[in-house]
N, C-alpha and C. Protein backbone atom coordinates (compact mmCIF):
# COMPACT_ATOMS: atom_id res chain seq x y z
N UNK A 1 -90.78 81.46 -6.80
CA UNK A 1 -91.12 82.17 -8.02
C UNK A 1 -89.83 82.64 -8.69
N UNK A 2 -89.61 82.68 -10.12
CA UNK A 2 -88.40 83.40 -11.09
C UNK A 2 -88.94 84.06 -11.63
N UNK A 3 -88.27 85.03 -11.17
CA UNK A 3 -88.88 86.63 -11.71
C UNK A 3 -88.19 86.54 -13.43
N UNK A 4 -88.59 87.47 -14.21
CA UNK A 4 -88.10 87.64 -15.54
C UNK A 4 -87.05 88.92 -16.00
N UNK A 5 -86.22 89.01 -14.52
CA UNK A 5 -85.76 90.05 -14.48
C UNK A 5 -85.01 89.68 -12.89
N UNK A 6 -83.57 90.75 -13.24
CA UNK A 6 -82.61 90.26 -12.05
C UNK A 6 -82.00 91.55 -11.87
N UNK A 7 -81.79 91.99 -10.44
CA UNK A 7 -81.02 92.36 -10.01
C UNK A 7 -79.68 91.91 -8.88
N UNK A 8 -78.59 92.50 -9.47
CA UNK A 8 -77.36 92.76 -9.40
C UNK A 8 -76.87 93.57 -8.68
N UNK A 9 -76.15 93.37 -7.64
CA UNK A 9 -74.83 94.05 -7.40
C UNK A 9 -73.39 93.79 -7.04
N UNK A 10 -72.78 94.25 -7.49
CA UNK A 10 -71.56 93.95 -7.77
C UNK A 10 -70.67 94.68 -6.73
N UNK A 11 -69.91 94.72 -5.93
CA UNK A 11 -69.23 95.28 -4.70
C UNK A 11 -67.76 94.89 -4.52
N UNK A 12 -66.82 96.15 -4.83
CA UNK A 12 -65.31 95.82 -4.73
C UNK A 12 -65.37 95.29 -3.46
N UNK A 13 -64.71 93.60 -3.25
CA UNK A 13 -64.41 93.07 -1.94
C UNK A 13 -63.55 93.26 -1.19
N UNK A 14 -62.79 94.29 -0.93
CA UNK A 14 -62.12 94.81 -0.44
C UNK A 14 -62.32 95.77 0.23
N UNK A 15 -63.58 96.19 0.81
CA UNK A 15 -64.35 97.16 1.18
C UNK A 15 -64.26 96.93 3.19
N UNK A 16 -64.34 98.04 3.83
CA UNK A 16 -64.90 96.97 4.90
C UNK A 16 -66.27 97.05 5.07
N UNK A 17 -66.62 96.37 5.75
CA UNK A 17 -68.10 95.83 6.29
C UNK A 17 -68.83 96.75 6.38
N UNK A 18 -68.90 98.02 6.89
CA UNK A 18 -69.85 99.11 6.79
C UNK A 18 -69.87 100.02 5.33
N UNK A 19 -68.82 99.88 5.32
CA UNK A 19 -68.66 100.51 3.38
C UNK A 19 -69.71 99.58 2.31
N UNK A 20 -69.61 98.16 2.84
CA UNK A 20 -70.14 97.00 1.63
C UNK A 20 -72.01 97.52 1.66
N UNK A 21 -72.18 97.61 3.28
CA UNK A 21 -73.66 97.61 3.58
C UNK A 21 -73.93 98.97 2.95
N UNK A 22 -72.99 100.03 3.08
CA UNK A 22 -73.22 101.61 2.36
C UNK A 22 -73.58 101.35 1.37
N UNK A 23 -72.53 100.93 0.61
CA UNK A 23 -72.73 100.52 -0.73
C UNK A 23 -74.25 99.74 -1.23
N UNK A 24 -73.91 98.89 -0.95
CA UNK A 24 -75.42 98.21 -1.05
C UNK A 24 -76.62 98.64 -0.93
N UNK A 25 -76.61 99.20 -0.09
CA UNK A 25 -77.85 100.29 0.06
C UNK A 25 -77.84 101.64 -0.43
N UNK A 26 -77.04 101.98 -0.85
CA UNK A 26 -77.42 103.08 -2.02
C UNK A 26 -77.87 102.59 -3.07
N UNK A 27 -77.01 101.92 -3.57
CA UNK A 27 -77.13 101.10 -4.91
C UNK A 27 -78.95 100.52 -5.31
N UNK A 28 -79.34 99.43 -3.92
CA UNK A 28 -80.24 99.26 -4.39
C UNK A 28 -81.62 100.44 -4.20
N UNK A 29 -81.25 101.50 -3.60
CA UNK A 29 -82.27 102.53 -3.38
C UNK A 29 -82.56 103.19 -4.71
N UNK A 30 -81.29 103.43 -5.29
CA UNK A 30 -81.44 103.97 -6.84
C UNK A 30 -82.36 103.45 -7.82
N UNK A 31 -81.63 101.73 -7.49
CA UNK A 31 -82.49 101.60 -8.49
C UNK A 31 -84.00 101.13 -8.36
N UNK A 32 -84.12 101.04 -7.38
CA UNK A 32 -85.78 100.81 -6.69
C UNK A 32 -86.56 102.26 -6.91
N UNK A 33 -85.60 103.34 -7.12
CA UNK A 33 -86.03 104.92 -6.94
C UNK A 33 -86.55 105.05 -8.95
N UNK A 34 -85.86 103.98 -9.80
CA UNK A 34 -85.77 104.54 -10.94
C UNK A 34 -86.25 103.49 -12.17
N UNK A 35 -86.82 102.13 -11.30
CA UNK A 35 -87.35 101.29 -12.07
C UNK A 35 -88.53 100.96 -11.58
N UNK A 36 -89.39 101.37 -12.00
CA UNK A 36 -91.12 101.40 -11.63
C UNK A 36 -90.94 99.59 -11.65
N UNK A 37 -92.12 99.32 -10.25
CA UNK A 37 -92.54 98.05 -10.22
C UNK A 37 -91.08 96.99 -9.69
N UNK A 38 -90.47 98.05 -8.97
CA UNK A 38 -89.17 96.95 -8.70
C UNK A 38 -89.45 96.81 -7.04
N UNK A 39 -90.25 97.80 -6.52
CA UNK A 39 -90.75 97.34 -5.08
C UNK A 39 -92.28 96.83 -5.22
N UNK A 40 -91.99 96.01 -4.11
CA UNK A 40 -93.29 95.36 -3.98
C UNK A 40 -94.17 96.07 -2.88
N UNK A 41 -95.61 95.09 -2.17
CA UNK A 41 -96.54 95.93 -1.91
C UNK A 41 -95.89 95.97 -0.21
N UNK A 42 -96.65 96.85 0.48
CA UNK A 42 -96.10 97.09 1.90
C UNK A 42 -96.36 95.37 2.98
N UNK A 43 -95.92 95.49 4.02
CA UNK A 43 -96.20 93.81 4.68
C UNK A 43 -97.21 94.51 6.11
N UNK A 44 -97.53 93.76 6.63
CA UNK A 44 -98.53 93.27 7.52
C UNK A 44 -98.72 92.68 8.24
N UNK A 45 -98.30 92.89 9.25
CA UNK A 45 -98.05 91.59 10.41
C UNK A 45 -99.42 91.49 11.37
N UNK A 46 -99.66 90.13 12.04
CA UNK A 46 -101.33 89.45 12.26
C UNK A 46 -101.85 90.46 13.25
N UNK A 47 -100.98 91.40 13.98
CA UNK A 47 -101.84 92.67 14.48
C UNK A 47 -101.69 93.60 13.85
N UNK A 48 -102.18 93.93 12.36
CA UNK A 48 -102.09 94.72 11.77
C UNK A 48 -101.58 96.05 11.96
N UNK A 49 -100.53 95.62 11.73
CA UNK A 49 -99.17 96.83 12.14
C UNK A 49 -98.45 96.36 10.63
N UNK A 50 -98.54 97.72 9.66
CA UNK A 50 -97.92 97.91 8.49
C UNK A 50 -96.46 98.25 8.50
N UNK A 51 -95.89 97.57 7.81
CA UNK A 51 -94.64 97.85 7.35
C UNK A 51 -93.97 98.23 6.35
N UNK A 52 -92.58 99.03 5.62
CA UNK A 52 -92.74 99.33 4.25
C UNK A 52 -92.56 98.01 3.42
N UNK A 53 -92.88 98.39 1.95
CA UNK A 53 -92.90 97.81 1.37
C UNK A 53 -90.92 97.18 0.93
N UNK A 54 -90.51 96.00 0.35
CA UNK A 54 -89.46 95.93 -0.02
C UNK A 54 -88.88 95.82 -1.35
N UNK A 55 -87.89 95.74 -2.11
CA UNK A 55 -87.67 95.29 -3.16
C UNK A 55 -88.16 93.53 -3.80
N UNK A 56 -89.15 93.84 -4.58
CA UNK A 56 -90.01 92.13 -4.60
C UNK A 56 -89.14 91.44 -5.23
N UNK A 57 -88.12 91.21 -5.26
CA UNK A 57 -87.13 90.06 -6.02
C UNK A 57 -85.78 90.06 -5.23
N UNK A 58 -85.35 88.70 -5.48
CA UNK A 58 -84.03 88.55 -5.03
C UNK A 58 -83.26 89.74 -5.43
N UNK A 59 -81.92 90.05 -4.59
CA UNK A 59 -81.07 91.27 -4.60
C UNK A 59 -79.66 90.20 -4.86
N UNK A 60 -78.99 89.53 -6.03
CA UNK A 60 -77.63 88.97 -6.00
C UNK A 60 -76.57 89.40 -6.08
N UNK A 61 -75.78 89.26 -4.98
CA UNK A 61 -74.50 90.49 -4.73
C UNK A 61 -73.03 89.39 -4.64
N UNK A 62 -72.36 90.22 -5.93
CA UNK A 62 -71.17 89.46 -6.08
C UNK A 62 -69.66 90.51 -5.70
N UNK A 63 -68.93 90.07 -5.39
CA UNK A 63 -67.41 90.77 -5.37
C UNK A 63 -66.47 90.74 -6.41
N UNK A 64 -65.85 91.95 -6.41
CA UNK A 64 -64.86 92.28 -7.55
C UNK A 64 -64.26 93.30 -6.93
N UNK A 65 -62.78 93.08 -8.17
CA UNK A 65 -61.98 93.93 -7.95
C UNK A 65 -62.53 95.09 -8.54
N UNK A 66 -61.54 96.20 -8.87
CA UNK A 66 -61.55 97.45 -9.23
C UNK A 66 -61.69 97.32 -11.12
N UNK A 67 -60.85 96.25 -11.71
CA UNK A 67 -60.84 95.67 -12.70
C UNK A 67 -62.37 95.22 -13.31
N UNK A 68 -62.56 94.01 -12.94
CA UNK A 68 -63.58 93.23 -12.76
C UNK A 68 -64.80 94.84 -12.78
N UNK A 69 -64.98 94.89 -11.74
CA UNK A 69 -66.14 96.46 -11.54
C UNK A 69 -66.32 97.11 -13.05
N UNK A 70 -64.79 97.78 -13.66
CA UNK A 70 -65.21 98.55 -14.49
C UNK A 70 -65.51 97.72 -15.95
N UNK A 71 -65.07 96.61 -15.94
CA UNK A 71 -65.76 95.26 -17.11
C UNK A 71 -67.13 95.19 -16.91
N UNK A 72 -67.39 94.81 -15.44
CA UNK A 72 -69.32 94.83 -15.33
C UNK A 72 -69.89 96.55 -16.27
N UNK A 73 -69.55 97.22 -15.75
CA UNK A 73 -69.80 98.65 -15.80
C UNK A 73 -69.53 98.54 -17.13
N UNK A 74 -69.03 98.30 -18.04
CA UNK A 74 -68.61 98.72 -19.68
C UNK A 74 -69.91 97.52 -20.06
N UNK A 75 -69.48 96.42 -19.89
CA UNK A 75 -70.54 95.94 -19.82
C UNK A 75 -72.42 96.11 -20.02
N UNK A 76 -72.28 96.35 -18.76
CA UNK A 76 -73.99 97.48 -19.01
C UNK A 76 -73.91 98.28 -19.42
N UNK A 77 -73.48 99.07 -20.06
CA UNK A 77 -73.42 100.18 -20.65
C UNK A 77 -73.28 99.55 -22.25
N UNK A 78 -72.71 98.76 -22.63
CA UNK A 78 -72.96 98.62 -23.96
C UNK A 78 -73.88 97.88 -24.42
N UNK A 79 -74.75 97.32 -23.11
CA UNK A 79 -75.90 96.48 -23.52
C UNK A 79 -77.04 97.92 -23.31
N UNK A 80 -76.71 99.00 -23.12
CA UNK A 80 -77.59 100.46 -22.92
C UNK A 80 -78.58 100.05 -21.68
N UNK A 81 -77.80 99.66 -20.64
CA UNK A 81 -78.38 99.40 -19.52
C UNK A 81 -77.74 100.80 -18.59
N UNK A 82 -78.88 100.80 -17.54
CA UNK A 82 -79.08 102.26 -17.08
C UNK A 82 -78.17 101.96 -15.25
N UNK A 83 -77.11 101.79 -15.43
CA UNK A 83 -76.77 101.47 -13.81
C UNK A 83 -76.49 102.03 -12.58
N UNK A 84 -76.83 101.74 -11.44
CA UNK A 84 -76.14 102.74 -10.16
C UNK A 84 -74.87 102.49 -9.94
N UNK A 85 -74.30 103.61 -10.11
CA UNK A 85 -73.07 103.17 -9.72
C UNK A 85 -72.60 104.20 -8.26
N UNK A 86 -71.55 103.66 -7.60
CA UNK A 86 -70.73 104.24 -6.44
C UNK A 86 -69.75 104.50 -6.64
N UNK A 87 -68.78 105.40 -6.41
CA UNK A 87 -67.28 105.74 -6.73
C UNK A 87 -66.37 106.16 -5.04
N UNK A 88 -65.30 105.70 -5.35
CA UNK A 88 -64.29 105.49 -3.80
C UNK A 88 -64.69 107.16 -2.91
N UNK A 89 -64.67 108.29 -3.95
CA UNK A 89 -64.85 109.65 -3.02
C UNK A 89 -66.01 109.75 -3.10
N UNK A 90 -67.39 109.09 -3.27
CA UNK A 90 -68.17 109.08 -2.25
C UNK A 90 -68.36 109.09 -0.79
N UNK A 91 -67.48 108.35 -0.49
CA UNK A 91 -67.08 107.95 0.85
C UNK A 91 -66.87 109.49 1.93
N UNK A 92 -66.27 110.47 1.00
CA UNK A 92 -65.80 111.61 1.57
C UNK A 92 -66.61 112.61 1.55
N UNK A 93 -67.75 112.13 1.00
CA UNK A 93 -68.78 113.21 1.30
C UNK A 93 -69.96 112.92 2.14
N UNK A 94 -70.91 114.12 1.77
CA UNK A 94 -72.13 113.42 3.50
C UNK A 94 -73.44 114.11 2.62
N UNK A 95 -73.28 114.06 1.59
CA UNK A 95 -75.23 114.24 0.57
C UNK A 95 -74.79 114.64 -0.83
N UNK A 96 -75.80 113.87 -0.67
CA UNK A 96 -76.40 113.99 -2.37
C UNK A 96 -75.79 114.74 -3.57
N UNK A 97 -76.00 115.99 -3.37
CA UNK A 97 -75.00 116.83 -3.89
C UNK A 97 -73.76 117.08 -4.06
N UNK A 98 -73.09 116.80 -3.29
CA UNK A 98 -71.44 116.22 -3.60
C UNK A 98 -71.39 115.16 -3.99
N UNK A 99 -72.11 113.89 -3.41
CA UNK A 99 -72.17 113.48 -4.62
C UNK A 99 -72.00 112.60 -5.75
N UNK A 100 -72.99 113.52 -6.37
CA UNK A 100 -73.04 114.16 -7.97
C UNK A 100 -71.86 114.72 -8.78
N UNK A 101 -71.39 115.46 -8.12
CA UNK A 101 -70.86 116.30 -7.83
C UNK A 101 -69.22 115.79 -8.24
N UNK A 102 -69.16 114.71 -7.22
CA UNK A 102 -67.86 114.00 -7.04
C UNK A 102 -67.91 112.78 -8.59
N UNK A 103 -69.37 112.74 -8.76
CA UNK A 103 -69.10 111.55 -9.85
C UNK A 103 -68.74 112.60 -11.76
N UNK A 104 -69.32 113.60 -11.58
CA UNK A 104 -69.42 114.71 -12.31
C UNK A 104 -67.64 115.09 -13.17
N UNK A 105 -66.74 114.89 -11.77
CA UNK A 105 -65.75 115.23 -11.66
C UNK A 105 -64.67 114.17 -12.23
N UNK A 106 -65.30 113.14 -12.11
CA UNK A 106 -64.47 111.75 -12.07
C UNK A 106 -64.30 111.52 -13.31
N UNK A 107 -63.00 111.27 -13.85
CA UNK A 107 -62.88 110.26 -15.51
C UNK A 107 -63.55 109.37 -15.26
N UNK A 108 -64.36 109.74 -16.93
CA UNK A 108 -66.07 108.92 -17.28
C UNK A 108 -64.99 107.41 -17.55
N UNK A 109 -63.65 107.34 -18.36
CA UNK A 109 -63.28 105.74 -18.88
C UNK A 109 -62.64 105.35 -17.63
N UNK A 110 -62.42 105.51 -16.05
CA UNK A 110 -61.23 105.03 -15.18
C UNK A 110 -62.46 105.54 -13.74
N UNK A 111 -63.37 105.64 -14.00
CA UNK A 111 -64.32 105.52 -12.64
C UNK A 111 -63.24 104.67 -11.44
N UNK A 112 -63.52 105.43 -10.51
CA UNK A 112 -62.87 104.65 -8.84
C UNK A 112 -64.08 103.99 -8.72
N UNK A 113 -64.84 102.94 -9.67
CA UNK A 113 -65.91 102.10 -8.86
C UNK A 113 -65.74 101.71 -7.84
N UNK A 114 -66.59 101.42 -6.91
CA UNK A 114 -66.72 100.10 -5.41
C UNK A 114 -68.08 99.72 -5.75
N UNK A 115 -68.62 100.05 -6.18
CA UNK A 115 -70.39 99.49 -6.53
C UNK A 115 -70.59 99.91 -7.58
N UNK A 116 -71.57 98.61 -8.41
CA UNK A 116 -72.88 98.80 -9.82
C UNK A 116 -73.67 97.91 -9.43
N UNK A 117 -74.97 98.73 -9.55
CA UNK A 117 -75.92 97.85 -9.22
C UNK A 117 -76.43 98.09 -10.74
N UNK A 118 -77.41 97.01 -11.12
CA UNK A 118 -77.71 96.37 -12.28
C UNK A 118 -79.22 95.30 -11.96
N UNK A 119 -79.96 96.14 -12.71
CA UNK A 119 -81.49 95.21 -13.15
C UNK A 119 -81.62 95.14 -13.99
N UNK A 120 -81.93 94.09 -14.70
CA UNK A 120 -82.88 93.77 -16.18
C UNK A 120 -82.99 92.55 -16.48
N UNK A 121 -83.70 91.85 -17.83
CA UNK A 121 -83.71 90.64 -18.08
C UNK A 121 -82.39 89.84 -17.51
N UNK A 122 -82.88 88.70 -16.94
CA UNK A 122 -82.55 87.68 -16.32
C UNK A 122 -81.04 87.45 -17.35
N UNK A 123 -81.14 87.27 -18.43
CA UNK A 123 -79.55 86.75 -19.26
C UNK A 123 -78.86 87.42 -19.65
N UNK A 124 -79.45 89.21 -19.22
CA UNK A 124 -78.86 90.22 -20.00
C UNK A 124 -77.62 90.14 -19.02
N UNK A 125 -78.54 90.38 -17.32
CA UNK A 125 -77.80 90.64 -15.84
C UNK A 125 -76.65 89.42 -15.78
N UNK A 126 -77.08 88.01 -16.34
CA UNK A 126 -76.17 87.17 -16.33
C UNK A 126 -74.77 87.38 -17.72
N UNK A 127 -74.92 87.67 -18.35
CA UNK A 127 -74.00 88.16 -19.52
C UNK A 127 -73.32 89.26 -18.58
N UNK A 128 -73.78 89.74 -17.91
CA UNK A 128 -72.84 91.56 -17.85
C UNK A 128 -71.99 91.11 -16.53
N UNK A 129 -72.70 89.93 -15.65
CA UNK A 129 -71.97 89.52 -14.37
C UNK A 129 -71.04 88.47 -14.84
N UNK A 130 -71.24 88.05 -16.08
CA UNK A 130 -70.49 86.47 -16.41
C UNK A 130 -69.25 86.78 -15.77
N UNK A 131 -68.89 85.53 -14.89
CA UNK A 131 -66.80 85.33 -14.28
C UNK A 131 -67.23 85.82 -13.02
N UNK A 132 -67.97 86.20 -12.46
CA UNK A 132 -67.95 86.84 -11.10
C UNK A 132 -68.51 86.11 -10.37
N UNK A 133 -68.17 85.98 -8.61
CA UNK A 133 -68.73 85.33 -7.73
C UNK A 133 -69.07 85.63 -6.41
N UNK A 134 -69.98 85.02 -5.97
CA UNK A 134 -71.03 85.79 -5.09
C UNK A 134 -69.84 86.39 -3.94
N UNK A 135 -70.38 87.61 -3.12
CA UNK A 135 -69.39 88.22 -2.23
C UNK A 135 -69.76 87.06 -0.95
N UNK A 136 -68.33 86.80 -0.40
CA UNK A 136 -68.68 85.99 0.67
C UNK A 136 -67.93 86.81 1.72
């Protein structure tokens, strides 16, 4: 099935391996938290033992620099797309509230991105990712 609608994330590759999965999983919690109809229904396995539900569409995750990141990010934003983003002193905190807190604090034009995650029409997500390639 092709959904009519894509999500994105974008992840400085330079990260290590538990930072990328951090990342990633904030990112897509946000936006599963803030776009109605972006999770699907719960699963079910043949001894009916329920499981949660997941995000119903592919999740495409590409790498970038620090550069690259804040182009995606200007990007959605001038197409008035609504994105999650992550910033490097995240890392240094341990909830929610910092943060906020920490992004609050941060120059809005020079963000320390490491993550944007990004949903919407299928050519919008491809326009805002154009030049980028999948994280390997």
């Amino acid at each position: 099935m092709i959904y009519d609608t894509k999500l994105a994330l974008v992840l400085r590759q330079d990260l290590a391996g538990w930072q990328l999965a951090n990342v990633a999983a904030f990112l897509t919690g946000g936006l599963a938290g803030t776009i109605p109809g972006l999770i699907g229904e719960p699963y079910c396995d043949s001894a009916g033992r329920f499981y949660s539900a997941l995000v119903r569409e592919p999740v495409f995750v590409y790498g970038a620099t620090l550069e690259e990141l804040r182009r995606t990010h200007q990007r959605a934003l001038t197409r008035s797309l609504r994105p999650a983003i992550y910033i490097g002193r995240m890392f240094e905190t341990n909830n929610d509230v910092d943060n906020r807190a920490a992004v609050a604090e941060a120059p809005a034009d020079a963000l320390d991105l490491v993550g944007v995650g990004i949903h919407a029409p299928r050519k919008i997500v491809d326009k805002v990712t154009h030049g980028l390639k999948f994280l390997t």
